[in-house]
PDB file of N, CA and C in Angstrom:
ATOM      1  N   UNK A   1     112.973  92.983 102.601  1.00  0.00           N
ATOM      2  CA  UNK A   1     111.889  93.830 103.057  1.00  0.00           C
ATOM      3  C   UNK A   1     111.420  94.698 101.892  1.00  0.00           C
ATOM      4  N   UNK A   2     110.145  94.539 101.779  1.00  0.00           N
ATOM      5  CA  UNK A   2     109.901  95.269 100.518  1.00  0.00           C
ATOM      6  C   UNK A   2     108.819  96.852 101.098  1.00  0.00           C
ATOM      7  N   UNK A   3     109.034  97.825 100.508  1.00  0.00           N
ATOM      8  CA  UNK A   3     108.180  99.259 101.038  1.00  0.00           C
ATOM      9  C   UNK A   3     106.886  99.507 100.794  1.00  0.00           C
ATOM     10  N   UNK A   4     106.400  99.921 101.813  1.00  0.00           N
ATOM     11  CA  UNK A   4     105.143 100.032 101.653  1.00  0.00           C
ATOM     12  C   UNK A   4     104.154 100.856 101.095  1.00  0.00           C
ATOM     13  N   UNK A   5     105.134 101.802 100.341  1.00  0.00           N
ATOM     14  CA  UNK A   5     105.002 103.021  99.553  1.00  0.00           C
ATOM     15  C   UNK A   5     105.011 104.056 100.452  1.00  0.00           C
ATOM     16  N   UNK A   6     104.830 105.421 100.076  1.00  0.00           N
ATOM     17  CA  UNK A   6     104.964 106.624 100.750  1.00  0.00           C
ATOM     18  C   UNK A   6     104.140 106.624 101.761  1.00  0.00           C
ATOM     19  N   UNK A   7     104.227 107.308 102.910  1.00  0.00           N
ATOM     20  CA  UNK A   7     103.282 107.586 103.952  1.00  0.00           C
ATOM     21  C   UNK A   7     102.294 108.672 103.191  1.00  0.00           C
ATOM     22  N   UNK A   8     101.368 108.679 103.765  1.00  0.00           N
ATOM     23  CA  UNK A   8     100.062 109.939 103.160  1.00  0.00           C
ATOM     24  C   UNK A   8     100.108 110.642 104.145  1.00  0.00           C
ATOM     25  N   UNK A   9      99.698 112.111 103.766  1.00  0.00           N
ATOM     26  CA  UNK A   9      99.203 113.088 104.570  1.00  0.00           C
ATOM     27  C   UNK A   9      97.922 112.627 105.206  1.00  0.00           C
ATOM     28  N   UNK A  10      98.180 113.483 106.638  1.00  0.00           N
ATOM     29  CA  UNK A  10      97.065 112.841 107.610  1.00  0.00           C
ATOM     30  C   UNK A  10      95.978 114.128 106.728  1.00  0.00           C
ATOM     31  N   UNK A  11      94.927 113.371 106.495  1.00  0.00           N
ATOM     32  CA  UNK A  11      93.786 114.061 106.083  1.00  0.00           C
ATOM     33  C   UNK A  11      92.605 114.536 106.537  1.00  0.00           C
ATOM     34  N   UNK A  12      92.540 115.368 107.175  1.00  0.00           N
ATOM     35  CA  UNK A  12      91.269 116.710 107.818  1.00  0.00           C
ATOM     36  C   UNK A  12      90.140 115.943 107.044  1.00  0.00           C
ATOM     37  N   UNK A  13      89.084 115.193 108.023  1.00  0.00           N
ATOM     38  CA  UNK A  13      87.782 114.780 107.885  1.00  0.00           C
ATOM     39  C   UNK A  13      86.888 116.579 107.068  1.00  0.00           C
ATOM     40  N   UNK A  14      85.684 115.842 106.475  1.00  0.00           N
ATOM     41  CA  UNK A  14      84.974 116.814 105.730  1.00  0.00           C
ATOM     42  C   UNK A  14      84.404 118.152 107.193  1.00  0.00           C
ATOM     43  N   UNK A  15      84.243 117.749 107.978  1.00  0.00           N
ATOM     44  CA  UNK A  15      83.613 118.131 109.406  1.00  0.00           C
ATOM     45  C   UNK A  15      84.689 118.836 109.577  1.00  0.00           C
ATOM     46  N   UNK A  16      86.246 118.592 109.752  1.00  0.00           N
ATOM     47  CA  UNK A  16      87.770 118.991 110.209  1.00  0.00           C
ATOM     48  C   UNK A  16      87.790 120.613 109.115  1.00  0.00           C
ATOM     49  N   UNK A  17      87.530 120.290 107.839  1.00  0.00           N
ATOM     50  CA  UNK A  17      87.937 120.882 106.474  1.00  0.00           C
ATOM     51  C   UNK A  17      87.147 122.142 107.282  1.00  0.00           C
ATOM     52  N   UNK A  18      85.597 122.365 107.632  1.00  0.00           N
ATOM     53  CA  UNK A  18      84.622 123.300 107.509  1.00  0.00           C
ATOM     54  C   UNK A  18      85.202 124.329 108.872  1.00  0.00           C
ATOM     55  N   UNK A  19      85.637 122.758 109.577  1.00  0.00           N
ATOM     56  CA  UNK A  19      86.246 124.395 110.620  1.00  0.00           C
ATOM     57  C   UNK A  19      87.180 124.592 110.449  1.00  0.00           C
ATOM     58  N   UNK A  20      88.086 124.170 109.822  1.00  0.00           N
ATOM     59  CA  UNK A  20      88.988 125.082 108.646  1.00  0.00           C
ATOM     60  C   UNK A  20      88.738 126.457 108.676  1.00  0.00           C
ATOM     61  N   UNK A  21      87.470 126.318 107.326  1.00  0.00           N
ATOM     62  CA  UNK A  21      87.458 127.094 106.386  1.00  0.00           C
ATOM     63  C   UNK A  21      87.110 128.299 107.551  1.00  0.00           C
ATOM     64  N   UNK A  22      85.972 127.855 108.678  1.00  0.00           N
ATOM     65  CA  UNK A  22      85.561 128.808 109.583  1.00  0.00           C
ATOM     66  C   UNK A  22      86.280 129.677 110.325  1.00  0.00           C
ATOM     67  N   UNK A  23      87.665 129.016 110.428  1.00  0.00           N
ATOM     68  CA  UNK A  23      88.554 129.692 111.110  1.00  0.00           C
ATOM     69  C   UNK A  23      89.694 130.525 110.324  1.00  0.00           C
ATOM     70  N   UNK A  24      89.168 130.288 109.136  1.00  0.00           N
ATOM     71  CA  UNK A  24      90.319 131.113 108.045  1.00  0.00           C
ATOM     72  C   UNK A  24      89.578 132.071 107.462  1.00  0.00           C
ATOM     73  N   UNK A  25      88.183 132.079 107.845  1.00  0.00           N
ATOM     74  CA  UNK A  25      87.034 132.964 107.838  1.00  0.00           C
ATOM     75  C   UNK A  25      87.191 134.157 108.589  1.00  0.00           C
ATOM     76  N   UNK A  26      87.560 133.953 109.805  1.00  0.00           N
ATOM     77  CA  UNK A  26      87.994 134.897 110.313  1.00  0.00           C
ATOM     78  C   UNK A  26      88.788 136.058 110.227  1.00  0.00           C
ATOM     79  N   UNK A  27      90.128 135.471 109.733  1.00  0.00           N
ATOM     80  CA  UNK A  27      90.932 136.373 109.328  1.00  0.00           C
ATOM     81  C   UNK A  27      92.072 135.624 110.369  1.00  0.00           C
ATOM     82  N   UNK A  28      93.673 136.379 109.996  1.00  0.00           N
ATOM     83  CA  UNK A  28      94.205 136.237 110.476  1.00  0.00           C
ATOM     84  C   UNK A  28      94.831 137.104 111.980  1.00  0.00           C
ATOM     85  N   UNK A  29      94.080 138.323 111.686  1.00  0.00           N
ATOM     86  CA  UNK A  29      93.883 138.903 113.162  1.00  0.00           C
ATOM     87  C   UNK A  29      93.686 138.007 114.239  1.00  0.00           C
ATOM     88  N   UNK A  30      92.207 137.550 114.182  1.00  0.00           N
ATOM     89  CA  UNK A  30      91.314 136.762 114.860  1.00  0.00           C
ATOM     90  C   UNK A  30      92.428 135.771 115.632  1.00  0.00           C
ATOM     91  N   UNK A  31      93.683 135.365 115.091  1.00  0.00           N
ATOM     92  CA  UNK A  31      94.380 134.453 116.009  1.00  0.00           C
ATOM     93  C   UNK A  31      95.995 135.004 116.067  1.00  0.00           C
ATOM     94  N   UNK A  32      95.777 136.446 116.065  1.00  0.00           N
ATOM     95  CA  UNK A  32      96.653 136.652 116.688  1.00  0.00           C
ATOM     96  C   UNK A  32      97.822 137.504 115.943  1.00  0.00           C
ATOM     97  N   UNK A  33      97.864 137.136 114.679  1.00  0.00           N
ATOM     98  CA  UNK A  33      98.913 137.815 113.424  1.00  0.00           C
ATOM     99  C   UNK A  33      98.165 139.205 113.241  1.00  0.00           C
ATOM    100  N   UNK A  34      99.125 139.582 112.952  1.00  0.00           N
ATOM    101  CA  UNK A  34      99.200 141.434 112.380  1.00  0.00           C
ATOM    102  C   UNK A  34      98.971 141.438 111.137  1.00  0.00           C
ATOM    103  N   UNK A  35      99.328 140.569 109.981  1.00  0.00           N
ATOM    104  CA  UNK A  35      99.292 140.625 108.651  1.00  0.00           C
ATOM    105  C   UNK A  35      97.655 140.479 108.234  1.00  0.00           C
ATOM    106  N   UNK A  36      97.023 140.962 107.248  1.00  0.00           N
ATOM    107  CA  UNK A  36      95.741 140.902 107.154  1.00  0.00           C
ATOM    108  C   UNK A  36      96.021 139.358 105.764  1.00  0.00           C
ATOM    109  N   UNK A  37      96.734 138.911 105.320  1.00  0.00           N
ATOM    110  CA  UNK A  37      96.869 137.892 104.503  1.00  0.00           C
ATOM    111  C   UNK A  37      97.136 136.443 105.316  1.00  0.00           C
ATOM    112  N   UNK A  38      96.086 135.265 104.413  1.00  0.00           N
ATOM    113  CA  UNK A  38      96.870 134.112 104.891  1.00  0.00           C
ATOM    114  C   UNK A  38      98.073 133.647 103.903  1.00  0.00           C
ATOM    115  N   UNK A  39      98.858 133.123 104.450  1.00  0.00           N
ATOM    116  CA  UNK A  39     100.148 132.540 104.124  1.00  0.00           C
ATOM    117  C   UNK A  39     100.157 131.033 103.867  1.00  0.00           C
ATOM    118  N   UNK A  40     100.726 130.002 103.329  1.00  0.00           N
ATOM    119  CA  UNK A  40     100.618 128.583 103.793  1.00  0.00           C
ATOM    120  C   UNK A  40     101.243 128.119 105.202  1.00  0.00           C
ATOM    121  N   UNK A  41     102.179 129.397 105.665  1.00  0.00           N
ATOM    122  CA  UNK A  41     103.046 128.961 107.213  1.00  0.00           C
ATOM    123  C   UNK A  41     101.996 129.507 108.186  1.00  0.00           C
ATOM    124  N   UNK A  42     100.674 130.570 107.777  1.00  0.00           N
ATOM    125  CA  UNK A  42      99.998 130.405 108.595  1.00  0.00           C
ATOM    126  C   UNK A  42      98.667 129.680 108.846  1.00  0.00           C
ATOM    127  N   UNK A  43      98.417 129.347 107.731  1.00  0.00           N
ATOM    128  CA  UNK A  43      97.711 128.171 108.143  1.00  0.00           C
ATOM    129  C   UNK A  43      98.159 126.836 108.438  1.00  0.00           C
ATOM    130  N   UNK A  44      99.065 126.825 107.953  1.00  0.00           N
ATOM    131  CA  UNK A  44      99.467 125.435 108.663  1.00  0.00           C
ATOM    132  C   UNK A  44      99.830 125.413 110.371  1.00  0.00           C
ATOM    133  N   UNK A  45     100.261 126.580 110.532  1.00  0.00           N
ATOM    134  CA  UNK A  45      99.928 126.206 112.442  1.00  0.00           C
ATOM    135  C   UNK A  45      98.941 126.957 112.535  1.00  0.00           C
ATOM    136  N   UNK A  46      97.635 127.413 112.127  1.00  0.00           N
ATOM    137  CA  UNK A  46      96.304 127.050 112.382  1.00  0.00           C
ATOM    138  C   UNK A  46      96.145 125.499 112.578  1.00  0.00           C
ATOM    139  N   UNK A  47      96.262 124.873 111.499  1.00  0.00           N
ATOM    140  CA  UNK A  47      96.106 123.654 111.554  1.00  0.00           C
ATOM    141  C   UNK A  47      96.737 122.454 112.581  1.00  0.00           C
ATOM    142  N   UNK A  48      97.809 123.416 113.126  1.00  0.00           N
ATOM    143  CA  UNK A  48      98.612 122.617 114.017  1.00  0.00           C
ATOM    144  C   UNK A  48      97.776 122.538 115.344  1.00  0.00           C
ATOM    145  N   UNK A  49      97.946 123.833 115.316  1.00  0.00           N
ATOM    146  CA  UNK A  49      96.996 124.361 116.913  1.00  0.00           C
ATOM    147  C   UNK A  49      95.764 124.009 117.134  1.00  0.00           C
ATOM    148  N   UNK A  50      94.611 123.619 115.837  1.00  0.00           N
ATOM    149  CA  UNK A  50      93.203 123.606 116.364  1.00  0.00           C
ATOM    150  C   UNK A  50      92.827 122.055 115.939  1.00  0.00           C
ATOM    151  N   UNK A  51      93.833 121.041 115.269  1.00  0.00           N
ATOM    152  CA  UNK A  51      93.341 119.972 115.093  1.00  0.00           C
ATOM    153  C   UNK A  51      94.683 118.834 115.436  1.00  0.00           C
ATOM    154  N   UNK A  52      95.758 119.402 115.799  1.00  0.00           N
ATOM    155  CA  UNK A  52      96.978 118.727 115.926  1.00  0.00           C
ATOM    156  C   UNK A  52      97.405 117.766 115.133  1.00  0.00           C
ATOM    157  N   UNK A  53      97.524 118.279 113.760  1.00  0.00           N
ATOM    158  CA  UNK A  53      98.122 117.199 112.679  1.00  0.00           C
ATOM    159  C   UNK A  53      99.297 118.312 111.978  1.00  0.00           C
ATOM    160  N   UNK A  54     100.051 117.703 111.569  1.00  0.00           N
ATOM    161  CA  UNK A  54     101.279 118.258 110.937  1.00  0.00           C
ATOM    162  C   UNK A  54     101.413 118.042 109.646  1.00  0.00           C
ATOM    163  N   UNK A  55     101.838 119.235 108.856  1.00  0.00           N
ATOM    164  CA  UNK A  55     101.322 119.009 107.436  1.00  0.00           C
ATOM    165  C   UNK A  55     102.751 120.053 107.116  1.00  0.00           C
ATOM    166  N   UNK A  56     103.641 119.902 105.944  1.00  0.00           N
ATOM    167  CA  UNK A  56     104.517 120.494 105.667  1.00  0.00           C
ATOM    168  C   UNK A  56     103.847 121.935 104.414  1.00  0.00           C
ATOM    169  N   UNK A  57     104.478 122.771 104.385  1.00  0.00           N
ATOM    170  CA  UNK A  57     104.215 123.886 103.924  1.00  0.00           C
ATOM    171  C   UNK A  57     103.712 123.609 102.340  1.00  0.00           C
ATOM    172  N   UNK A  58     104.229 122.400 101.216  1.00  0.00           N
ATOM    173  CA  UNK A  58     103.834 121.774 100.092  1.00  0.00           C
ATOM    174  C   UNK A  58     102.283 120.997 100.636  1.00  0.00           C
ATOM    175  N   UNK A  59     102.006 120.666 101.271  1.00  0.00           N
ATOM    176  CA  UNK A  59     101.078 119.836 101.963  1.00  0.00           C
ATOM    177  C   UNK A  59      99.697 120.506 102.485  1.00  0.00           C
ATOM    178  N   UNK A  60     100.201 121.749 102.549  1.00  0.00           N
ATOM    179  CA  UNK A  60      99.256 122.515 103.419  1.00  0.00           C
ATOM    180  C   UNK A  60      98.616 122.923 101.655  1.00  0.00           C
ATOM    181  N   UNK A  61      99.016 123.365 101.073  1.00  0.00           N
ATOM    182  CA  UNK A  61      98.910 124.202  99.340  1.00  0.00           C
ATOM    183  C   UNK A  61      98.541 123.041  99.017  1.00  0.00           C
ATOM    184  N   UNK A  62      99.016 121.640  98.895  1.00  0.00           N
ATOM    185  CA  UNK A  62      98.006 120.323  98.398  1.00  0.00           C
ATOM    186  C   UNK A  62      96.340 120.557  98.875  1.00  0.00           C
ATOM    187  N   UNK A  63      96.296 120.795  99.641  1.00  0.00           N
ATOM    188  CA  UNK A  63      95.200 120.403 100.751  1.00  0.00           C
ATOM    189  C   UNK A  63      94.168 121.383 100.199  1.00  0.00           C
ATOM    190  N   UNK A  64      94.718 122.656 100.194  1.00  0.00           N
ATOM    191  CA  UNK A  64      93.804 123.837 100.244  1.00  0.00           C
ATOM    192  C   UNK A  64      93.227 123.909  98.403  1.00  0.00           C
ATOM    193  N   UNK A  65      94.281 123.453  97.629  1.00  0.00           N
ATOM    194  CA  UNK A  65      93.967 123.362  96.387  1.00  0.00           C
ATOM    195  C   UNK A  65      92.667 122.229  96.006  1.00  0.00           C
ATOM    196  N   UNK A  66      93.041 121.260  96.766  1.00  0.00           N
ATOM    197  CA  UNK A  66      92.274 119.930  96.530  1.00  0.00           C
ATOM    198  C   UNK A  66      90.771 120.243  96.767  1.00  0.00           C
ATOM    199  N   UNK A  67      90.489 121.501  97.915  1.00  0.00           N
ATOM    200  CA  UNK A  67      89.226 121.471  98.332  1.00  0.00           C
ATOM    201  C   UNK A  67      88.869 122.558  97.892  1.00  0.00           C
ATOM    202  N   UNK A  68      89.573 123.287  96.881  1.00  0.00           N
ATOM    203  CA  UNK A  68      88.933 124.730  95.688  1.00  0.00           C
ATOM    204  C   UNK A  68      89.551 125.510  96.351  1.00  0.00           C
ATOM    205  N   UNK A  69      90.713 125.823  97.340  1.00  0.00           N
ATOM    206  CA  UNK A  69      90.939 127.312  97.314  1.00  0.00           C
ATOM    207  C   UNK A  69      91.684 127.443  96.313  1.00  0.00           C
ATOM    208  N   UNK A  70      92.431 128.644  96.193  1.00  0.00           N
ATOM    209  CA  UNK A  70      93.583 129.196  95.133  1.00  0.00           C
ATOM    210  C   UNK A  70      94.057 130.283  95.923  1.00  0.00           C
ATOM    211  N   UNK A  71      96.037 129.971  95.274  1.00  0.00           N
ATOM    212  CA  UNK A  71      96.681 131.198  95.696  1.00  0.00           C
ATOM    213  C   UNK A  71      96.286 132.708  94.781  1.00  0.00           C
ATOM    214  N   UNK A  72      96.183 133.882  95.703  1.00  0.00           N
ATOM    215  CA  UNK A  72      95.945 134.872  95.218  1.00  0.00           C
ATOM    216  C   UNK A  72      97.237 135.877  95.021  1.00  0.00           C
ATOM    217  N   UNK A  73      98.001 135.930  93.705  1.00  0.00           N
ATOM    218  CA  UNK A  73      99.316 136.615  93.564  1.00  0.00           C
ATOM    219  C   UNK A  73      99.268 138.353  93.316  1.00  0.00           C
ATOM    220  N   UNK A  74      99.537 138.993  93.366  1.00  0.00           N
ATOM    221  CA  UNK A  74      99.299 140.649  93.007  1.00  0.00           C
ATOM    222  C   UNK A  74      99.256 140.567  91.825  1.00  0.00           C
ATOM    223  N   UNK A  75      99.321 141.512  91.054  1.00  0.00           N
ATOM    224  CA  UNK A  75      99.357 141.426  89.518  1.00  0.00           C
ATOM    225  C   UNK A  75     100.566 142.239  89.294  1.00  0.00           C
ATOM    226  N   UNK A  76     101.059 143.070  90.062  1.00  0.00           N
ATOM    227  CA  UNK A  76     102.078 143.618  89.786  1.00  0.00           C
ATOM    228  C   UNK A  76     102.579 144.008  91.188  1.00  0.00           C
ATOM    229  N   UNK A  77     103.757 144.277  91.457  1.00  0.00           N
ATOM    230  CA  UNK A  77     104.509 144.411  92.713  1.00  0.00           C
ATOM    231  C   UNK A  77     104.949 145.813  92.855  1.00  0.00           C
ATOM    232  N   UNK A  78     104.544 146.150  94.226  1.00  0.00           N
ATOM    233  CA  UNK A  78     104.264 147.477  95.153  1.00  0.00           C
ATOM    234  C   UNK A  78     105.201 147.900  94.759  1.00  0.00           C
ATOM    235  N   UNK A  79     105.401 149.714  94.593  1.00  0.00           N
ATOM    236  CA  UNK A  79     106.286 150.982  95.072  1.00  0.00           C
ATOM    237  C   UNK A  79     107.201 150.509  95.818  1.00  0.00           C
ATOM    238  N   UNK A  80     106.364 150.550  96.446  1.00  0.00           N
ATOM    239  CA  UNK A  80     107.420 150.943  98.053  1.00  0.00           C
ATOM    240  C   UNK A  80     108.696 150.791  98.106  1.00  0.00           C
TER     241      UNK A  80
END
């Protein structure tokens, strides 16, 4: 038996991507979180919840990179 190579990530149609972006537009209030930041664990169950595909936390950061977002890091880390 020979392999058929890796399985692919199920991939969010261009139509899928926009209400994405629309719903990450919002904010993360808007569905429910307290944190005013998105996370990759929260968009990915965005993604779970409004299109039912499963995407691992590396997968979700593939995805979002591929279609121009970028992670935004502090430049330096809080007091507190």
């Amino acid at each position: 038996m020979r392999s058929q190579g890796p399985a692919s990530l199920p991939k969010p149609s261009d139509q899928q991507f926009a209400q994405l972006e629309a719903e990450l537009a919002k904010g993360p209030a808007a569905h429910g979180w307290e944190d005013q930041c998105w996370t990759h664990a929260l968009v990915r169950t965005v993604i779970g919840r409004r299109f039912h595909l499963t995407y691992t936390i590396q997968g979700v950061r593939k995805l979002l990179v591929r279609n121009g977002w970028s992670c935004q890091v502090p430049a330096r880390r809080a007091m507190e």
